[in-house]
Protein backbone atom coordinates (compact mmCIF):
# COMPACT_ATOMS: atom_id res chain seq x y z
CA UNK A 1 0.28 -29.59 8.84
CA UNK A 2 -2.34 -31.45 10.44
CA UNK A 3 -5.01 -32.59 7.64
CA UNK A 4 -4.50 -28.87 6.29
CA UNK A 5 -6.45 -27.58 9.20
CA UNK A 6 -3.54 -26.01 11.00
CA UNK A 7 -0.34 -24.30 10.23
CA UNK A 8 2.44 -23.38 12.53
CA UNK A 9 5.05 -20.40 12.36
CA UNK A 10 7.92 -19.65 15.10
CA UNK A 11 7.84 -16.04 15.76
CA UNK A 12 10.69 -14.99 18.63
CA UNK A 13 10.31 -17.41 21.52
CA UNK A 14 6.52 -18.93 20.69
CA UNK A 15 5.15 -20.88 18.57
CA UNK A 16 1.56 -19.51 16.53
CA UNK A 17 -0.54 -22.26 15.94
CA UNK A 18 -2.73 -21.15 13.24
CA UNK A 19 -6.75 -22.93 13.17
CA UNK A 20 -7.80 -22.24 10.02
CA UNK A 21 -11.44 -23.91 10.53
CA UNK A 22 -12.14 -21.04 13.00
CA UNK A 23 -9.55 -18.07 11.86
CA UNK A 24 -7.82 -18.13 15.52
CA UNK A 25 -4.18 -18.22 16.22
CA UNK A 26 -2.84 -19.46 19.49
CA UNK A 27 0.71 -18.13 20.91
CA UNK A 28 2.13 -21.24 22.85
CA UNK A 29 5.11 -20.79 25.12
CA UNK A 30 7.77 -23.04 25.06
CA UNK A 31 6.21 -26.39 27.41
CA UNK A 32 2.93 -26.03 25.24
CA UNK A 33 4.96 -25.77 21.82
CA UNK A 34 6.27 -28.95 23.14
CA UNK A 35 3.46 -30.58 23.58
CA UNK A 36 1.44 -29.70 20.62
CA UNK A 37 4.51 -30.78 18.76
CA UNK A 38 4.66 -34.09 20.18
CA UNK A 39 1.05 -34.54 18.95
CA UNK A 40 1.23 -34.00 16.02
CA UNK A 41 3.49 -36.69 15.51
CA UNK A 42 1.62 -39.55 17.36
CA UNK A 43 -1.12 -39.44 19.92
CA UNK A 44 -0.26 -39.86 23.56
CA UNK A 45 -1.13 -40.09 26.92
CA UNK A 46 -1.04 -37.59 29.64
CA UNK A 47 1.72 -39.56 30.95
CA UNK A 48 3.62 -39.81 27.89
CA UNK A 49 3.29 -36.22 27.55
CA UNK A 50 4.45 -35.85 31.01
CA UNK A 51 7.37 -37.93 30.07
CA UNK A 52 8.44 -35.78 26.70
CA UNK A 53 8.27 -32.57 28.93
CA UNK A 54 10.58 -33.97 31.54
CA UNK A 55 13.17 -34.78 28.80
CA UNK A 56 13.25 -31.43 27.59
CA UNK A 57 13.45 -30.04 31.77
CA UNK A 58 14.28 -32.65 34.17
CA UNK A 59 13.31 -30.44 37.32
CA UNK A 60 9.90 -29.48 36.33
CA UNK A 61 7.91 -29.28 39.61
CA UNK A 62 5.77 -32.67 40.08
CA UNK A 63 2.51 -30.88 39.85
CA UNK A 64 3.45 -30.37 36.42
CA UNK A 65 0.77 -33.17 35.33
CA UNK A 66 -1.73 -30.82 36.45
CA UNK A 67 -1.14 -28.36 34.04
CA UNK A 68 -0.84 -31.06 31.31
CA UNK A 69 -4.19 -31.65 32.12
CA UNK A 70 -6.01 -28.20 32.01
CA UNK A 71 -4.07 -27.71 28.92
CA UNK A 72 -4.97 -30.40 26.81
CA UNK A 73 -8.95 -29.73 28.33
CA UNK A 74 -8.54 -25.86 27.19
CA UNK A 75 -7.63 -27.41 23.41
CA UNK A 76 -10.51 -29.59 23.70
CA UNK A 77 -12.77 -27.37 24.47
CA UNK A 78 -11.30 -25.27 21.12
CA UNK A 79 -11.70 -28.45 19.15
CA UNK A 80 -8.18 -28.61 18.94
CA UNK A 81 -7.56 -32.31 20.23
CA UNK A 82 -9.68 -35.25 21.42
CA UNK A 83 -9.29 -37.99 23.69
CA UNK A 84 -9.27 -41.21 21.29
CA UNK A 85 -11.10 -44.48 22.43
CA UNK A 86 -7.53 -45.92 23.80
CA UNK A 87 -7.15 -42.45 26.27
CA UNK A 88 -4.06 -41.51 24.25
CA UNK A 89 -5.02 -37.58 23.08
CA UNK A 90 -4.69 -36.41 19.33
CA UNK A 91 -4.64 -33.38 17.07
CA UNK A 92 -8.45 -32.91 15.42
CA UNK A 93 -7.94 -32.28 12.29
CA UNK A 94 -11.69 -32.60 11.61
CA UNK A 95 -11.81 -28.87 9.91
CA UNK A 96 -15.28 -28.88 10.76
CA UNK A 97 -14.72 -28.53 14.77
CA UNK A 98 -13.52 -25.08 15.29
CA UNK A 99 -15.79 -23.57 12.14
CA UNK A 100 -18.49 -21.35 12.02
CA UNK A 101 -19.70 -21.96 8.78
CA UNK A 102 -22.97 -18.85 7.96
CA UNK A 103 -23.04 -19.69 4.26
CA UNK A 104 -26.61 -21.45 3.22
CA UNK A 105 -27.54 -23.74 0.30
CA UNK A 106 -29.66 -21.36 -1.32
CA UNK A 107 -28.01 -19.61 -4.08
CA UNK A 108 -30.72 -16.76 -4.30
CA UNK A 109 -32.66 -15.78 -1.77
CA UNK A 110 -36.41 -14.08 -2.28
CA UNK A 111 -35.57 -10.72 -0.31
CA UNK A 112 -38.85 -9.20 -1.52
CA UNK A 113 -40.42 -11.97 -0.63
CA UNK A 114 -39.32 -11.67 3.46
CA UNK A 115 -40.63 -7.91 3.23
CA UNK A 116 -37.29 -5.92 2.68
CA UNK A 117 -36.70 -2.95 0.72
CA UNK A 118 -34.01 -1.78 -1.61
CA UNK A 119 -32.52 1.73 -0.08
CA UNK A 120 -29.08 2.05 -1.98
CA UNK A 121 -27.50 0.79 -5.07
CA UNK A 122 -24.28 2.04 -7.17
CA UNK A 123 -22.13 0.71 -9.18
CA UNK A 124 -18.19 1.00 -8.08
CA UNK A 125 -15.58 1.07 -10.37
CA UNK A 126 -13.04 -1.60 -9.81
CA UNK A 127 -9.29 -2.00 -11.05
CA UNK A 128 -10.75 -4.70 -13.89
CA UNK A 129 -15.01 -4.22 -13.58
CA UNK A 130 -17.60 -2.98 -12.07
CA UNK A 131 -19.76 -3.88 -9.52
CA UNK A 132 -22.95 -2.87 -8.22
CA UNK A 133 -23.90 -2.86 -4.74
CA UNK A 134 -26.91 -2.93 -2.97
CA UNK A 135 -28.13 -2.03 0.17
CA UNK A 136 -31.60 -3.84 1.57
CA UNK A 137 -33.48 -3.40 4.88
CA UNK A 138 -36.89 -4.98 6.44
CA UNK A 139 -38.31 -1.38 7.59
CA UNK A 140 -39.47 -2.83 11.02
CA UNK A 141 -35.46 -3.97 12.01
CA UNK A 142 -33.21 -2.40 10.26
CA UNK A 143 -30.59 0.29 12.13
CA UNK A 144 -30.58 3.80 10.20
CA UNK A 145 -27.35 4.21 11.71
CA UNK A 146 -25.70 1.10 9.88
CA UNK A 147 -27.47 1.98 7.46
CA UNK A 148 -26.08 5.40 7.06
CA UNK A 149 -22.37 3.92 8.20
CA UNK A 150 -22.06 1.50 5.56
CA UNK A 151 -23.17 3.92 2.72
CA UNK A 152 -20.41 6.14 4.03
CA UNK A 153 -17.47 3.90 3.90
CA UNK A 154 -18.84 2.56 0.02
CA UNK A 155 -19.01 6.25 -0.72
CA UNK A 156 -15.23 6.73 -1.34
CA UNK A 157 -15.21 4.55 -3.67
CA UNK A 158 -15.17 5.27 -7.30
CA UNK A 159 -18.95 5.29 -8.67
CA UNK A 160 -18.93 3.87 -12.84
CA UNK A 161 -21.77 4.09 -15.00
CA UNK A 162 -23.92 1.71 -16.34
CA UNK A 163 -24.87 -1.53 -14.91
CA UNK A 164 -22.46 -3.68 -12.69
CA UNK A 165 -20.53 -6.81 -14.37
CA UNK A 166 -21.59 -8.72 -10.81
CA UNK A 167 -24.06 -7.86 -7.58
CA UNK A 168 -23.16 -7.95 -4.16
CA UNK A 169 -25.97 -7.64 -1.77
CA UNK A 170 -26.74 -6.93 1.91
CA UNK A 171 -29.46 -7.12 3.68
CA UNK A 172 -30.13 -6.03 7.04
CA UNK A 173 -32.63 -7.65 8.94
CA UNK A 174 -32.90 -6.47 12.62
CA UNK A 175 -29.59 -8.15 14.65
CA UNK A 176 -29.29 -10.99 11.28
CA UNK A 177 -27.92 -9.44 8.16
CA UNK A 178 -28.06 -11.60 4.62
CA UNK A 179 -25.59 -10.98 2.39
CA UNK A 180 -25.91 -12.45 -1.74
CA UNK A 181 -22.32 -12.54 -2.64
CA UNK A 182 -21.39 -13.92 -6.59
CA UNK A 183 -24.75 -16.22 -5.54
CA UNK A 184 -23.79 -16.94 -2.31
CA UNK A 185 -25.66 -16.51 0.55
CA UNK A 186 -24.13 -16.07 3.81
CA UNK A 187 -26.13 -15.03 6.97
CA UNK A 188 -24.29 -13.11 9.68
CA UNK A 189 -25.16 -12.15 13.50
CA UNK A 190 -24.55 -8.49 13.28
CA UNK A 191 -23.69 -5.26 10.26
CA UNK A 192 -19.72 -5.73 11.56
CA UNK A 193 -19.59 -9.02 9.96
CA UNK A 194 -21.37 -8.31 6.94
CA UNK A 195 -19.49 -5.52 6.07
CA UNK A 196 -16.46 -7.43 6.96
CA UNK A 197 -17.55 -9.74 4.42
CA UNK A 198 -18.71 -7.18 1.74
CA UNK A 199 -15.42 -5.55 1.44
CA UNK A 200 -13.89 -9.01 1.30
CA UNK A 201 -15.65 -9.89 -1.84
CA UNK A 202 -15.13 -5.90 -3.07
CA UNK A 203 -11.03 -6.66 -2.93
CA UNK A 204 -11.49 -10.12 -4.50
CA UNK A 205 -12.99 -8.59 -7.48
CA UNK A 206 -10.43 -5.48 -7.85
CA UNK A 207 -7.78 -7.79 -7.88
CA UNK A 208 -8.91 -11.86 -9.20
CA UNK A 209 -5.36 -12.05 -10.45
CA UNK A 210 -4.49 -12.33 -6.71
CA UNK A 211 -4.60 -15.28 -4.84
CA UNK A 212 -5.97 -15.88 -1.50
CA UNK A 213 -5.98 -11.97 -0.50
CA UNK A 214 -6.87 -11.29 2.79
CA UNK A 215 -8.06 -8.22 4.49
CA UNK A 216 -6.89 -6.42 7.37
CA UNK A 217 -8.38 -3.55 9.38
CA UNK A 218 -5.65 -0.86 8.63
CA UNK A 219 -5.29 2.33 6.74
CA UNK A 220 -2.55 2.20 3.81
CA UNK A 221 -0.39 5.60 3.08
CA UNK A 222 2.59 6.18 0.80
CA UNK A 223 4.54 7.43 -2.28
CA UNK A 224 6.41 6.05 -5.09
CA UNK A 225 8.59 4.63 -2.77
CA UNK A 226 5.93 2.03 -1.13
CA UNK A 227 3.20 1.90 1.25
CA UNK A 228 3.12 2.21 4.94
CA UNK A 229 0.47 -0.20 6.34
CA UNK A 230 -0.93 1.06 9.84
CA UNK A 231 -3.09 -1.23 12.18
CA UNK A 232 -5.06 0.06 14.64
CA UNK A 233 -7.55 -0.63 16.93
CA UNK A 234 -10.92 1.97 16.89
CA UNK A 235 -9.81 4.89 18.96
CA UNK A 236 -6.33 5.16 18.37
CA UNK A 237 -6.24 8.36 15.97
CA UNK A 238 -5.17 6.00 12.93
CA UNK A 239 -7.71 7.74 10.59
CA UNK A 240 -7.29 10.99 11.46
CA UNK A 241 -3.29 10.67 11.28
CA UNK A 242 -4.09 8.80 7.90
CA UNK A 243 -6.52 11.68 6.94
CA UNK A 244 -3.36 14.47 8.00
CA UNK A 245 -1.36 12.79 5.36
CA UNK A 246 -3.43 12.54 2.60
CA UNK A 247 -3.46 16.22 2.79
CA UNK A 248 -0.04 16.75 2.66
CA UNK A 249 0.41 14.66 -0.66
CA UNK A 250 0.76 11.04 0.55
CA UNK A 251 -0.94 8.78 -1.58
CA UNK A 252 -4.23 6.77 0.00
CA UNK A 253 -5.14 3.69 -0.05
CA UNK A 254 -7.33 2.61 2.31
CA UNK A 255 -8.74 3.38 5.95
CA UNK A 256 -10.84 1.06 7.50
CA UNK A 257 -10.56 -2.55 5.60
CA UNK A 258 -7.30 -2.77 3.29
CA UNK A 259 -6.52 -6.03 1.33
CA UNK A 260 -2.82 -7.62 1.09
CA UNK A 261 -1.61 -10.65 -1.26
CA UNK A 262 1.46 -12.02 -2.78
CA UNK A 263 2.29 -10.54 -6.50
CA UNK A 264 1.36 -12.34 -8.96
CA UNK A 265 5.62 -13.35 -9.59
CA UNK A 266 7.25 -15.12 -6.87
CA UNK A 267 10.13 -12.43 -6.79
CA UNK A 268 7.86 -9.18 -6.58
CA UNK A 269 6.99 -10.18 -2.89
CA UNK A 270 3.58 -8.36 -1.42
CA UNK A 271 1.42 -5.85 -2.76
CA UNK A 272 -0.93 -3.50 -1.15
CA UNK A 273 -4.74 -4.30 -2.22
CA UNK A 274 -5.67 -0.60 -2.22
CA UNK A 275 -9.61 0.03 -0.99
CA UNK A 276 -10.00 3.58 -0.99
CA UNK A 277 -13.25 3.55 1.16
CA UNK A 278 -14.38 7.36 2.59
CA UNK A 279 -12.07 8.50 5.84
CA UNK A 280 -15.06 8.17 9.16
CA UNK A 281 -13.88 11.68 10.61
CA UNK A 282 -15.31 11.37 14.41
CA UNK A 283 -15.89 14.57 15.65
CA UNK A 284 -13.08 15.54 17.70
CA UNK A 285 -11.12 15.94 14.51
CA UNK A 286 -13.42 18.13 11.95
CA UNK A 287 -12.12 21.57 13.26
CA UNK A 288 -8.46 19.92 12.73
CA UNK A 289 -9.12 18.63 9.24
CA UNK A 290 -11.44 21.03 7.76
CA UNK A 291 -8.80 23.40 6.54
CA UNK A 292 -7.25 20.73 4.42
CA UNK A 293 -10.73 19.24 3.44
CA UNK A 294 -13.03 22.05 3.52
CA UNK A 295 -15.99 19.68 1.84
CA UNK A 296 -15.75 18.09 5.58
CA UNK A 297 -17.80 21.22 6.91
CA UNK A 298 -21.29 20.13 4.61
CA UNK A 299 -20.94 16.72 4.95
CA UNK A 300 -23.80 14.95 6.45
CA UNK A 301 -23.17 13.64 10.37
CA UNK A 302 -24.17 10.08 10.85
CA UNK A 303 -24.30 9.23 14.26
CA UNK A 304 -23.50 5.45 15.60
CA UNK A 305 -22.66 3.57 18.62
CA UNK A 306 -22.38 7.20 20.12
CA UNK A 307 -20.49 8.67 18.35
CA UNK A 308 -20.36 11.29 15.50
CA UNK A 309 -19.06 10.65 12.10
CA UNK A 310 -18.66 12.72 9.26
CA UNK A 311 -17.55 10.56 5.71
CA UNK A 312 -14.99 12.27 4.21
CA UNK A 313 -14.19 10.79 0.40
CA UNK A 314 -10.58 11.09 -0.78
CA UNK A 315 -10.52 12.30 -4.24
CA UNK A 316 -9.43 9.82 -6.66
CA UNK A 317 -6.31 11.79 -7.79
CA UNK A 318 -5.11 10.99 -4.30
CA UNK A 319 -5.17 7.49 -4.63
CA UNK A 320 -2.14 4.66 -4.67
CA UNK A 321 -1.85 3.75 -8.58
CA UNK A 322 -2.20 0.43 -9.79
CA UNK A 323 1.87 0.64 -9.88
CA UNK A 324 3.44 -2.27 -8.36
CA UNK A 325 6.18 -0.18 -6.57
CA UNK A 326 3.69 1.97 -5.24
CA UNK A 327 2.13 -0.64 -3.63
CA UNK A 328 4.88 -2.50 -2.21
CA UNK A 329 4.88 -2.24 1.85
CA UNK A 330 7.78 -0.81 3.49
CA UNK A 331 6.78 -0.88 7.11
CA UNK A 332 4.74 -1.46 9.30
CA UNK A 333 3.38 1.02 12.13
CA UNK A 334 1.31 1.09 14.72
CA UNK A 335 0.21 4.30 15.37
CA UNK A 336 -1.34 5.99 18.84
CA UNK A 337 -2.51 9.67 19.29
CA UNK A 338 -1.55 10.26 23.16
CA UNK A 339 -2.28 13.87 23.84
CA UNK A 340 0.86 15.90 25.59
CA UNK A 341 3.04 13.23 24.72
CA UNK A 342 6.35 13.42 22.65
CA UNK A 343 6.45 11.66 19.66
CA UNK A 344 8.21 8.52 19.30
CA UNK A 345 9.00 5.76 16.71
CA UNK A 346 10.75 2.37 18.23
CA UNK A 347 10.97 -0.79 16.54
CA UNK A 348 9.09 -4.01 17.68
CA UNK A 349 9.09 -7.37 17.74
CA UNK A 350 7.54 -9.73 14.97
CA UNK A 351 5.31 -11.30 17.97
CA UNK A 352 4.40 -7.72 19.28
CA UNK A 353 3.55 -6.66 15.82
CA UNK A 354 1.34 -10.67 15.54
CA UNK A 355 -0.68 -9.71 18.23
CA UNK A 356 -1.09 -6.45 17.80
CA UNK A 357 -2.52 -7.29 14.42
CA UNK A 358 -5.09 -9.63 15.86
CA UNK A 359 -6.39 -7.08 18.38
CA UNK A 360 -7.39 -4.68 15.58
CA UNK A 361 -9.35 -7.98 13.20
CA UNK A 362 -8.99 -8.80 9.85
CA UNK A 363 -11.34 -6.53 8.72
CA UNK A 364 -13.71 -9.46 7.94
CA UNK A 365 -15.31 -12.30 9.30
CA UNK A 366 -13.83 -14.21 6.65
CA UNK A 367 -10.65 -15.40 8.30
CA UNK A 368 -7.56 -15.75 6.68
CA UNK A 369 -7.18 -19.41 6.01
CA UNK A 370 -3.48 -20.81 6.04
CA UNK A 371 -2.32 -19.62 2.73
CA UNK A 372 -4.04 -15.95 4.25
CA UNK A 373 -1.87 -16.00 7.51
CA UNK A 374 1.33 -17.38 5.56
CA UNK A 375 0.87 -13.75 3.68
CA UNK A 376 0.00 -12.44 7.12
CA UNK A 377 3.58 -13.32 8.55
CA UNK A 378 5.75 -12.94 5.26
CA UNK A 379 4.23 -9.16 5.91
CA UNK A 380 5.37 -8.95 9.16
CA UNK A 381 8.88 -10.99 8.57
CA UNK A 382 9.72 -8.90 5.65
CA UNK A 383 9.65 -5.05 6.47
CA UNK A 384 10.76 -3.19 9.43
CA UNK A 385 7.77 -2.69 12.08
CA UNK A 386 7.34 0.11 14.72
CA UNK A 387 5.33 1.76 16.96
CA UNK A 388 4.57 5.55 16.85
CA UNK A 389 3.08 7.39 19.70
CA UNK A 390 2.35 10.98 19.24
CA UNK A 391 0.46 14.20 20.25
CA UNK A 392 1.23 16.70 17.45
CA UNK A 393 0.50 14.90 13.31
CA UNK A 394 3.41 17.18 11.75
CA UNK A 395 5.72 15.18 14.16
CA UNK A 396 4.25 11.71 13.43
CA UNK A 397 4.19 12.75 9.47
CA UNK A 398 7.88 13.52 10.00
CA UNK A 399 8.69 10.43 11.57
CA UNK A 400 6.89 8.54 8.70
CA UNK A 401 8.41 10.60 5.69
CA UNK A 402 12.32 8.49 7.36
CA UNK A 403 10.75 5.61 6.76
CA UNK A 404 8.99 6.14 3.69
C-alpha cells in the first residue's frame, strides 16, 4: 500500500493494481508487475530498473530499456509515478493526481434561484427509512428523455407515505447535472453519472449497517438458496433473461445498479444489496414478456438514445427478502443472448470474470475505493463464475436453476 492510494491483488498470472484516487485498475503482466513492485519499495532509475528486470530474465532483448521507458511515461501520464529531482522514478502516492473530485463546498445550493423546476418527487421506502427523491430541470436544457429514463428505473421501487427521513436531489441542467446528496453537492458532466451517483447514495441508506458498499451494474436473481449476480454490458439480453426469471418464481433483486458489501460478521461473508429498480424492457422483448407481465402492454414507451423502453416494475412480493441466506451470492454469470446459438455454461477465470466486470461499470461514478474493490475480488475469489451464452431463456433458466 502506497500512502493508501493503491492496492494490489494477484489474480492468475497478473497483477491488478488498484488507483483508488481515480477508480481505475491496471492488469500488469509479469515484467511490469516487476517493476511496479520494485517501486514501491525504493525509487530507481531507469537503469536500475533495467538491472532488476535482467535478474529476473537474463536474455531479455537489449532494447528492453526502451520499453522501460514508454512504460514508466504511460504511468506518468496516469499520475501513477514521477520522476524525483535526483532522476530516480517513484510511486505518487499524492491521492490527489489521478482524482476527479465533482463535489463543491456549498452544502445547499439555490436551485430556484438558477431557474429550475421541480418535475418529480416520491418518497421510497427503504429497508430502515424513507427517502424522498426529487427530480429538477432548467426547462431550456433539460433532456425529456432522461428525464423520463430516470423516473422509470426509481419507479420500481417501493413508494412510502409521508415525508422522507432524508432528500436526495438531482438536477439536470442541459449536459451538467447537480445532484444535493445528505447536503452534498456534487456536479457531474452528464445524467449517467448522476444517476450512477443517486443510486449510490439510495443503497447507502437501505443498508448504513454496511460498510463501504459498492455498486455494480448487474441484475441480481435467486431463491432461498442465494443469489446469482449477472454483469453485463447494455445489449447483452441480461434484463430480459433477468425479466424471464422473475416470471418463473426467481426472486429479484435488482437490474440495472445492484449494491454488494461484506455482512456485518466476519464469518457471514457477502451479501447482496438488493435495489429492486423497474426492469427497462427495450422493444424487441415486449411481445416475449407480455404474457408473463401483461401490465407491460399499457406501459408508457420512453424513448432514449434510440431506442424504445418500456419500465416494467416487479411487484414487491417478488423481491429478495431482507434474509441473509437469500442474499448470499452463489455465482457469478455472465450472460449473452446470441440468437441460433446453443446454450452453454463454462467456467472462467477470476481475471476473465475482473475484466469483464470493469467493461460493464460500477454502476456509479463513485468508484469503489480500496476497501470497495477488496469486496470486489473476495466476490469474484469466493463463488464459482461462468459464462452463459444462449438463444432460447427456458435453456439459460435451466442452466441457472444447477447452479442455484
Amino acid at each position: 500500500m502506497v500512502s493508501q492510494r493503491f492496492g494490489w491483488y494477484e489474480i492468475d498470472d497478473a497483477l491488478i493494481v488498484v488507483d483508488a484516487a481515480s477508480g481505475e485498475a491496471l492488469f500488469l503482466n509479469q515484467s511490469a508487475s516487476i517493476l511496479w513492485l520494485a517501486l514501491t519499495e525504493a525509487p530507481c532509475s531507469e537503469a536500475e530498473l533495467a538491472d532488476i528486470l535482467a535478474g529476473y530474465f537474463p536474455d531479455l532483448p537489449s532494447g528492453q530499456a526502451t520499453g522501460i521507458t514508454a512504460l514508466l511515461g504511460d504511468w506518468e501520464a496516469k499520475g501513477l509515478c514521477r520522476q524525483g529531482a535526483s532522476g530516480r522514478w517513484e510511486v505518487n502516492g499524492d491521492p490527489s493526481a489521478g482524482a476527479d473530485d465533482a463535489r463543491s463546498d456549498k452544502a445547499t445550493a439555490d436551485w430556484r434561484g438558477g431557474g429550475a423546476q421541480l418535475v418529480w418527487s416520491r418518497g421510497i421506502r427503504l429497508h430502515v427509512e424513507t427517502v424522498a427523491v426529487e427530480i429538477w430541470v432548467t426547462p431550456d436544457h433539460a433532456s425529456r428523455e432522461g428525464v423520463e429514463r430516470l423516473q422509470g428505473f426509481l419507479g420500481g421501487l417501493p413508494q412510502a407515505e409521508g415525508p422522507g427521513q432524508s432528500r436526495l436531489a438531482i438536477w439536470i441542467d442541459g449536459p451538467q447535472c447537480h445532484l444535493l446528496l445528505d447536503g452534498v453537492h456534487r456536479t457531474t458532466q452528464g445524467l449517467s453519472d448522476a444517476t450512477g451517483f443517486l443510486f449510490q447514495a439510495l443503497v447507502n441508506h437501505a443498508y448504513p449497517e454496511c460498510r463501504n458498499p459498492i455498486t455494480l451494474h448487474a441484475g441480481a436473481i435467486g431463491n432461498a438458496g442465494g443469489t446469482i449476480i449477472m454483469p453485463a454490458i447494455s445489449g447483452s439480453g441480461k434484463t430480459t433473461l433477468t425479466a424471464y426469471l422473475a416470471a418463473q418464481g426467481w426472486r429479484y433483486g435488482g437490474d440495472d445498479i445492484i449494491g454488494l458489501a461484506r455482512a456485518e460478521t466476519p464469518d457471514a461473508g457477502l451479501l447482496l444489496l438488493p435495489l429492486p429498480s423497474a426492469l427497462g424492457i427495450k422493444t424487441g422483448s415486449w411481445a416475449l414478456l407480455a404474457p408473463h407481465f401483461p401490465a407491460l402492454r399499457d406501459l408508457p414507451e420512453v424513448r432514449y438514445e434510440g431506442k424504445q423502453v418500456r419500465y416494467l416494475p416487479v411487484p414487491a412480493s417478488h423481491h429478495i427478502g431482507p434474509e441473509h441466506q437469500g442474499r448470499r451470492p452463489i455465482a457469478l454469470v455472465f450472460p449473452r443472448y446470441v440468437a441460433g446459438s446453443a446454450c452453454s455454461l463454462r467456467g472462467i477465470s477470476e481475471g476473465e470474470a475482473l475484466r469483464s466486470i470493469l467493461e460493464s461499470g460500477s454502476g456509479a461514478s463513485a468508484s469503489p475505493d480500496l476497501d470497495g474493490f477488496a469486496t470486489l475480488i473476495a466476490l469474484i475469489r469466493s463463488v464459482p463464475r461462468y459464462r452463459l451464452e444462449y438463444d432460447r431463456l427456458d435453456d439459460a433458466v435451466r442452466e441457472l436453476a444447477q447452479l442455484a
